[in-house]
C-alpha atoms as a PDB file:
ATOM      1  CA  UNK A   1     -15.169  32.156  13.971  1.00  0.00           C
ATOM      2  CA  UNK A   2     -16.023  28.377  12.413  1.00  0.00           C
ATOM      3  CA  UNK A   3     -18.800  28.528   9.956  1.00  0.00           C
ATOM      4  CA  UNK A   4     -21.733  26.867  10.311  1.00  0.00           C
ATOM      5  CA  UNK A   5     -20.880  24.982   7.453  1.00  0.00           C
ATOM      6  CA  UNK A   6     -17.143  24.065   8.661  1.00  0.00           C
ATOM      7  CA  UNK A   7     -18.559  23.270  11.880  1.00  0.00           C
ATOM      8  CA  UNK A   8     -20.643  20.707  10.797  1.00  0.00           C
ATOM      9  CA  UNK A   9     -18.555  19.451   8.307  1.00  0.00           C
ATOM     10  CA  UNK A  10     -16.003  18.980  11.050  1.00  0.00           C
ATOM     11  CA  UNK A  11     -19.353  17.027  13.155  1.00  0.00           C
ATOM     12  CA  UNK A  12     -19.417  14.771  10.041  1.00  0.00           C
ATOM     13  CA  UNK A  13     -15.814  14.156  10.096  1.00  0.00           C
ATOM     14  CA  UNK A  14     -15.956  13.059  13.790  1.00  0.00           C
ATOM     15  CA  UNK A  15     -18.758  10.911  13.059  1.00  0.00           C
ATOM     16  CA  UNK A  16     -17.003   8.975  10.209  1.00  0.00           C
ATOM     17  CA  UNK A  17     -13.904   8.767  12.752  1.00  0.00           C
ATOM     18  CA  UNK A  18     -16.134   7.204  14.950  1.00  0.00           C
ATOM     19  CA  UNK A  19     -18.082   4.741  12.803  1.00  0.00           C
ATOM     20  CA  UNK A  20     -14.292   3.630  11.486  1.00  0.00           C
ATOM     21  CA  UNK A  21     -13.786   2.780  14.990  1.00  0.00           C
ATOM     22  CA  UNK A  22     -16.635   0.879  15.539  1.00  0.00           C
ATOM     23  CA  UNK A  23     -16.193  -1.457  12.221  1.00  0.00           C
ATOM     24  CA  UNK A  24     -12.557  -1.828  12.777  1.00  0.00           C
ATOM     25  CA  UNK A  25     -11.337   0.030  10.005  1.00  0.00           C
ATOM     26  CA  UNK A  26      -8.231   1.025  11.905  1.00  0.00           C
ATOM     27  CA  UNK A  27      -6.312   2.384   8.302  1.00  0.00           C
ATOM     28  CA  UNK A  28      -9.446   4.527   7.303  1.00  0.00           C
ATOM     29  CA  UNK A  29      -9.379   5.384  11.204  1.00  0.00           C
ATOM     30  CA  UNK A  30      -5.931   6.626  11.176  1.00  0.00           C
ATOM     31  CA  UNK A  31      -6.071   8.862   7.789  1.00  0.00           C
ATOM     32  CA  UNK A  32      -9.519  10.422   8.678  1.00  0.00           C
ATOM     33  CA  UNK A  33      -7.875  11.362  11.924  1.00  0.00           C
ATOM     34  CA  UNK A  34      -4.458  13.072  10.071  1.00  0.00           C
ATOM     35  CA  UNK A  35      -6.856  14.721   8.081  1.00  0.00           C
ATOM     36  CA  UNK A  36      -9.617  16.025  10.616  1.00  0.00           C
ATOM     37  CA  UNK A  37      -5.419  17.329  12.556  1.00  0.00           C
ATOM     38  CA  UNK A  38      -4.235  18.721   9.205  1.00  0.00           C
ATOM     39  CA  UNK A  39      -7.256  20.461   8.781  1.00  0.00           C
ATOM     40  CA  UNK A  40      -7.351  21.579  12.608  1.00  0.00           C
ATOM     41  CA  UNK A  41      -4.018  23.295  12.199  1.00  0.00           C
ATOM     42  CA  UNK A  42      -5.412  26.159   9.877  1.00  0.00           C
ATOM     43  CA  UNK A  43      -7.642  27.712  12.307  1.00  0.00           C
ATOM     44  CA  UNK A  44      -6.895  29.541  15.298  1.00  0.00           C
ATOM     45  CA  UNK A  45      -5.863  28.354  18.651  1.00  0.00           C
ATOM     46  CA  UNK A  46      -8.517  28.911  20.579  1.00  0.00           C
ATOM     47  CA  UNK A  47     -11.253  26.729  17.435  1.00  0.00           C
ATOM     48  CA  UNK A  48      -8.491  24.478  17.331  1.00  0.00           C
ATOM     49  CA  UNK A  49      -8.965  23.654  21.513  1.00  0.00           C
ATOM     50  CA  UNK A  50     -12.539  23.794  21.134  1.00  0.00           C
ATOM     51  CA  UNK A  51     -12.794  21.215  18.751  1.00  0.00           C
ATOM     52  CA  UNK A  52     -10.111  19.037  19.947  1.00  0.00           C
ATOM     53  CA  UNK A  53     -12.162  19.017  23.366  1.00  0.00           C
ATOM     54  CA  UNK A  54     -15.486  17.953  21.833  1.00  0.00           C
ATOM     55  CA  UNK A  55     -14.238  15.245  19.621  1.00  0.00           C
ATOM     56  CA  UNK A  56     -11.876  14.047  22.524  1.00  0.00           C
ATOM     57  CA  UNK A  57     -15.379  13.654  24.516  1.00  0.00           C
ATOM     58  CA  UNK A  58     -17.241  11.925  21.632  1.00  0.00           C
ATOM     59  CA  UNK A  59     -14.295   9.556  21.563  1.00  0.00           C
ATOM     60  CA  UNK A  60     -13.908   8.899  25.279  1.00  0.00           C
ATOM     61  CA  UNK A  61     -17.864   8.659  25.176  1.00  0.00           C
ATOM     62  CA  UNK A  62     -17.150   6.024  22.266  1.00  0.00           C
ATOM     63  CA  UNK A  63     -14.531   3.711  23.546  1.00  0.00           C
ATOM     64  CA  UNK A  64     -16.874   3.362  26.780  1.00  0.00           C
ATOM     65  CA  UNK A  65     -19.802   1.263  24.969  1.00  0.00           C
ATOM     66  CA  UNK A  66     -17.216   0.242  22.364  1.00  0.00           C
ATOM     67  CA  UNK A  67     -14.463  -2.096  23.317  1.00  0.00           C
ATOM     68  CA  UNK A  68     -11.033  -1.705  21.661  1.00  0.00           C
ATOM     69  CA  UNK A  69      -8.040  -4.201  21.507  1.00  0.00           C
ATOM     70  CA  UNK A  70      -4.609  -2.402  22.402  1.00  0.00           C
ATOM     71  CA  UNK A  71      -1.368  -3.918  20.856  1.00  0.00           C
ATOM     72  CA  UNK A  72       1.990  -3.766  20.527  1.00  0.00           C
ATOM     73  CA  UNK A  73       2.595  -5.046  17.145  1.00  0.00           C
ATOM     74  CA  UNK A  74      -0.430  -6.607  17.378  1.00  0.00           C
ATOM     75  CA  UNK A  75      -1.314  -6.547  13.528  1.00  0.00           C
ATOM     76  CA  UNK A  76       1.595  -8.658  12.784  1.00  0.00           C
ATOM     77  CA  UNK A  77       1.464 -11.085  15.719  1.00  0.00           C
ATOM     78  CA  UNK A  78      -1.201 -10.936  18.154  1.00  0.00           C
ATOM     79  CA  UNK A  79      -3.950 -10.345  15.884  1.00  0.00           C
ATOM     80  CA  UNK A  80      -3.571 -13.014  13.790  1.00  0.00           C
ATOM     81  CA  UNK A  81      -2.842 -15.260  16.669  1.00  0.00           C
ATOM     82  CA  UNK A  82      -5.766 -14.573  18.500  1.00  0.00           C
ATOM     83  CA  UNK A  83      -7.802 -15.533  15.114  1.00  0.00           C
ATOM     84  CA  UNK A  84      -6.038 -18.785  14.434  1.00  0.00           C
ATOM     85  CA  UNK A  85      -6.822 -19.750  18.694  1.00  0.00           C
ATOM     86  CA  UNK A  86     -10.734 -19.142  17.483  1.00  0.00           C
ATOM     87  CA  UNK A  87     -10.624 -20.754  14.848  1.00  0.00           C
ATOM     88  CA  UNK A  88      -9.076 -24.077  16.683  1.00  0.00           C
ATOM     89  CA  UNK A  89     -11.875 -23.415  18.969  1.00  0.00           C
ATOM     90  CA  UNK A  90     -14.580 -23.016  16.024  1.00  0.00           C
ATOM     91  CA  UNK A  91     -15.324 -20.449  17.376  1.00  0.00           C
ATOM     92  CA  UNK A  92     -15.753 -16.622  15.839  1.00  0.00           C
ATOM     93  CA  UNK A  93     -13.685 -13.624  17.126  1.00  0.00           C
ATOM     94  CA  UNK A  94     -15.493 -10.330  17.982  1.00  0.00           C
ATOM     95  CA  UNK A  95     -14.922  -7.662  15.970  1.00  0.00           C
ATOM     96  CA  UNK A  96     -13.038  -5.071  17.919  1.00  0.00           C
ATOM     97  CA  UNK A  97     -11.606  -2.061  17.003  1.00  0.00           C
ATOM     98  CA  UNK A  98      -7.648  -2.427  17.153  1.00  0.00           C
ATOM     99  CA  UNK A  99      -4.966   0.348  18.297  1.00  0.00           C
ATOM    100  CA  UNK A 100      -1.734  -1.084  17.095  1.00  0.00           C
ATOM    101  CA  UNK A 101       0.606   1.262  18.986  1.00  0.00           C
ATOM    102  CA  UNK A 102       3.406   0.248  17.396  1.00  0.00           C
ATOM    103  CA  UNK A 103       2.736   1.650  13.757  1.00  0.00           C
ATOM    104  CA  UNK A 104       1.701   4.918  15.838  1.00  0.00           C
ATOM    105  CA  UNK A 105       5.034   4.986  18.062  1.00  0.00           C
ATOM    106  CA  UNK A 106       6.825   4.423  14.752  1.00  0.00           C
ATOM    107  CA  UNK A 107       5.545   7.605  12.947  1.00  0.00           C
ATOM    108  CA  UNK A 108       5.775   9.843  16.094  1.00  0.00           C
ATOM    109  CA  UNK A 109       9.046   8.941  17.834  1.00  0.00           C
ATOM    110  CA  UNK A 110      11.331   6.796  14.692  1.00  0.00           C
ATOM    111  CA  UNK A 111      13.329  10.007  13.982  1.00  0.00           C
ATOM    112  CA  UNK A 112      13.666  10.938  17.592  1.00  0.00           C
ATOM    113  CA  UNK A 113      14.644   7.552  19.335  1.00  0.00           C
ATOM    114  CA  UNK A 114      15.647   5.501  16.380  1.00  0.00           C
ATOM    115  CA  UNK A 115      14.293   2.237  18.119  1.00  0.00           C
ATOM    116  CA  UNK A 116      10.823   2.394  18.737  1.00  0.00           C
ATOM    117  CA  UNK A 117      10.406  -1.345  20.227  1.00  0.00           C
ATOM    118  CA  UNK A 118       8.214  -1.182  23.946  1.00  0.00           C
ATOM    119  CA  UNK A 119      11.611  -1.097  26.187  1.00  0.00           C
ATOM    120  CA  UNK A 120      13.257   1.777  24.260  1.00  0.00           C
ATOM    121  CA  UNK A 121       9.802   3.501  24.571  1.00  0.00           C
ATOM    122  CA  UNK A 122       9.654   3.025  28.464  1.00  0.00           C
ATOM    123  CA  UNK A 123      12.862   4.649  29.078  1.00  0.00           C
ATOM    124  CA  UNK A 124      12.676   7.176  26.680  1.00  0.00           C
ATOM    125  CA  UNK A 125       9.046   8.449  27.575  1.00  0.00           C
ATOM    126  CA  UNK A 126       8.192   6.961  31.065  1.00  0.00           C
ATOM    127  CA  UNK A 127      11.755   7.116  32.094  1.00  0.00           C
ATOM    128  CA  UNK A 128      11.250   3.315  33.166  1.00  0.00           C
ATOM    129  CA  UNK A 129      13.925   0.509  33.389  1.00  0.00           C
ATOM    130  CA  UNK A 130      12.788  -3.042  33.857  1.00  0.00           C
ATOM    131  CA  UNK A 131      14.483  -4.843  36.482  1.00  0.00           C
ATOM    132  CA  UNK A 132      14.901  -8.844  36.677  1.00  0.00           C
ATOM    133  CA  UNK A 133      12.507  -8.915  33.553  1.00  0.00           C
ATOM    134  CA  UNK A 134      11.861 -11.996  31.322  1.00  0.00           C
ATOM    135  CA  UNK A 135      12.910 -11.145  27.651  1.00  0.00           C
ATOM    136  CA  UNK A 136       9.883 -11.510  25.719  1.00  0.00           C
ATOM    137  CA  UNK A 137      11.644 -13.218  23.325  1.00  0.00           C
ATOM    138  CA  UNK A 138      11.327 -15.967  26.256  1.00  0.00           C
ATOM    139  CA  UNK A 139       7.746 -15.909  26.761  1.00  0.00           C
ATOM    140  CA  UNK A 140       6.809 -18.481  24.404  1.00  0.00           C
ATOM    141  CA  UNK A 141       9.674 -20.996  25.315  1.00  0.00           C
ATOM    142  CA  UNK A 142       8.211 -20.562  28.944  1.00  0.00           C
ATOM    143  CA  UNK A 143       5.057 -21.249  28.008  1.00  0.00           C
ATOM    144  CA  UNK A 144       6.240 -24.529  25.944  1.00  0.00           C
ATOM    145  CA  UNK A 145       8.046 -25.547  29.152  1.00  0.00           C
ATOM    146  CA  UNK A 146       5.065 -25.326  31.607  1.00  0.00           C
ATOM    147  CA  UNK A 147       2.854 -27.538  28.652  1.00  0.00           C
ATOM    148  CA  UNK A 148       5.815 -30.170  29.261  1.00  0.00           C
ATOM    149  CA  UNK A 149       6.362 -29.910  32.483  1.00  0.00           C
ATOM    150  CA  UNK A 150       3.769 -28.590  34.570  1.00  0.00           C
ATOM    151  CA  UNK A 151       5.639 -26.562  36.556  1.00  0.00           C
ATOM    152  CA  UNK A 152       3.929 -23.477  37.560  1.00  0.00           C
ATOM    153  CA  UNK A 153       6.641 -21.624  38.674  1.00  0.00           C
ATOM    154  CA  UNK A 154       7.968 -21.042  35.228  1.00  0.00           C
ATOM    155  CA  UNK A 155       4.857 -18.759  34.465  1.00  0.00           C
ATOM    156  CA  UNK A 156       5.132 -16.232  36.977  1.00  0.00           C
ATOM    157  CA  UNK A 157       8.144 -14.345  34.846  1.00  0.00           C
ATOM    158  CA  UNK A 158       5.582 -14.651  32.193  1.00  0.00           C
ATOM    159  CA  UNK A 159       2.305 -13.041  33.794  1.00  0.00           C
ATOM    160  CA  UNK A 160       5.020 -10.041  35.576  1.00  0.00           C
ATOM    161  CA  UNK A 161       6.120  -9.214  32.038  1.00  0.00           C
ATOM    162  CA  UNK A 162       2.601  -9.147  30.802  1.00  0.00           C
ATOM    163  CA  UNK A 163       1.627  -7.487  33.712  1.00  0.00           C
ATOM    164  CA  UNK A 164       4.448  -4.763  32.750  1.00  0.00           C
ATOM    165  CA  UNK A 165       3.363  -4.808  28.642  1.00  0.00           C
ATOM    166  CA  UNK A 166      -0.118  -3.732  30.002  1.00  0.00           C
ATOM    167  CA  UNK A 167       1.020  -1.204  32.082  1.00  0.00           C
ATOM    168  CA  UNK A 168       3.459   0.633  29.747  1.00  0.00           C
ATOM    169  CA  UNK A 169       0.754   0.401  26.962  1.00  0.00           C
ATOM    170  CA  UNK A 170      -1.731   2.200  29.071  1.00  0.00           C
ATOM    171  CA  UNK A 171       0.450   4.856  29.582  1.00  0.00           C
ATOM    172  CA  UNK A 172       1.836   5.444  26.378  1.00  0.00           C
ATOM    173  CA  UNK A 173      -1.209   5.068  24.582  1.00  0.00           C
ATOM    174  CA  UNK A 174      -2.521   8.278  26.818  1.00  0.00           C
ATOM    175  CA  UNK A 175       1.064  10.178  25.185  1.00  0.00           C
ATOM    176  CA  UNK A 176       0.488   9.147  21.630  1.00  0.00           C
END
């Protein structure tokens, strides 16, 4: 049985987790939550499921009031892009909490799938192909193009890739 002490220590914990969330603090986030799992593996099975439960509902409770950017690579690219658009726009970004999945895929699945990029994901762990799919590689060129030319047509590749981005990162992000 938990201790009253351990218990509330572990309360504490998922508090801090949470307040990380909230401020953004993604890399305190992440080693508060390897920690509050580390710890979780020395007790039994059935403390281990209770807990897990109750700080899986404070979380879901969480990410309800609080909203939370989801990325692929996003701390390298879309991040700092997003910043650089507001600040063209004098305008200031929101601070959001931020799920890179990428840095998460990498630690989980690196040593199992080698590649850990979004299509080698989908196949490995949705069992998804893409068919007739714009490279993203592409995507910006496309973009470029439509600026030039106006032609609408060359964005619909574009919004069916995104479309397909969104998609896979909602379901991996519910694995990882």
């Amino acid at each position: 049985v938990l201790s009253p002490e351990a218990a509330e220590g572990f309360l504490a914990q998922q508090r801090l987790l949470l307040s990380y969330l909230s401020a953004g603090n993604m890399d305190q986030a992440h080693a508060l939550a390897e920690e509050i799992v580390s710890q979780l593996e020395n007790l039994p099975l059935l403390q281990q499921k209770l807990l897990m439960v109750d700080l899986v509902a404070r979380l879901e409770k969480h990410f309800e009031s609080e909203p939370v950017l989801v990325t692929f690579n996003g701390k390298t690219f879309d991040v700092p892009l997003l910043q650089s658009r507001f600040i063209m726009q004098q305008k200031r970004m929101a601070s959001l909490g931020h799920i890179d999945l990428l840095s998460h895929a990498r630690r989980i699945f690196k040593l199992r799938l080698g590649r850990v990029n979004l299509t080698a994901l989908e196949q490995a762990l949705l069992g998804q192909q893409r068919q007739d799919d714009l490279p993203g590689a592409q995507v910006p060129q496309r973009y470029f193009d439509y600026l030039k030319t106006g032609d609408e047509s060359l964005l619909a590749p574009v919004f069916e890739h995104n479309a397909q981005d969104v998609f896979s990162l909602s379901k991996i992000l519910k694995l990882i």
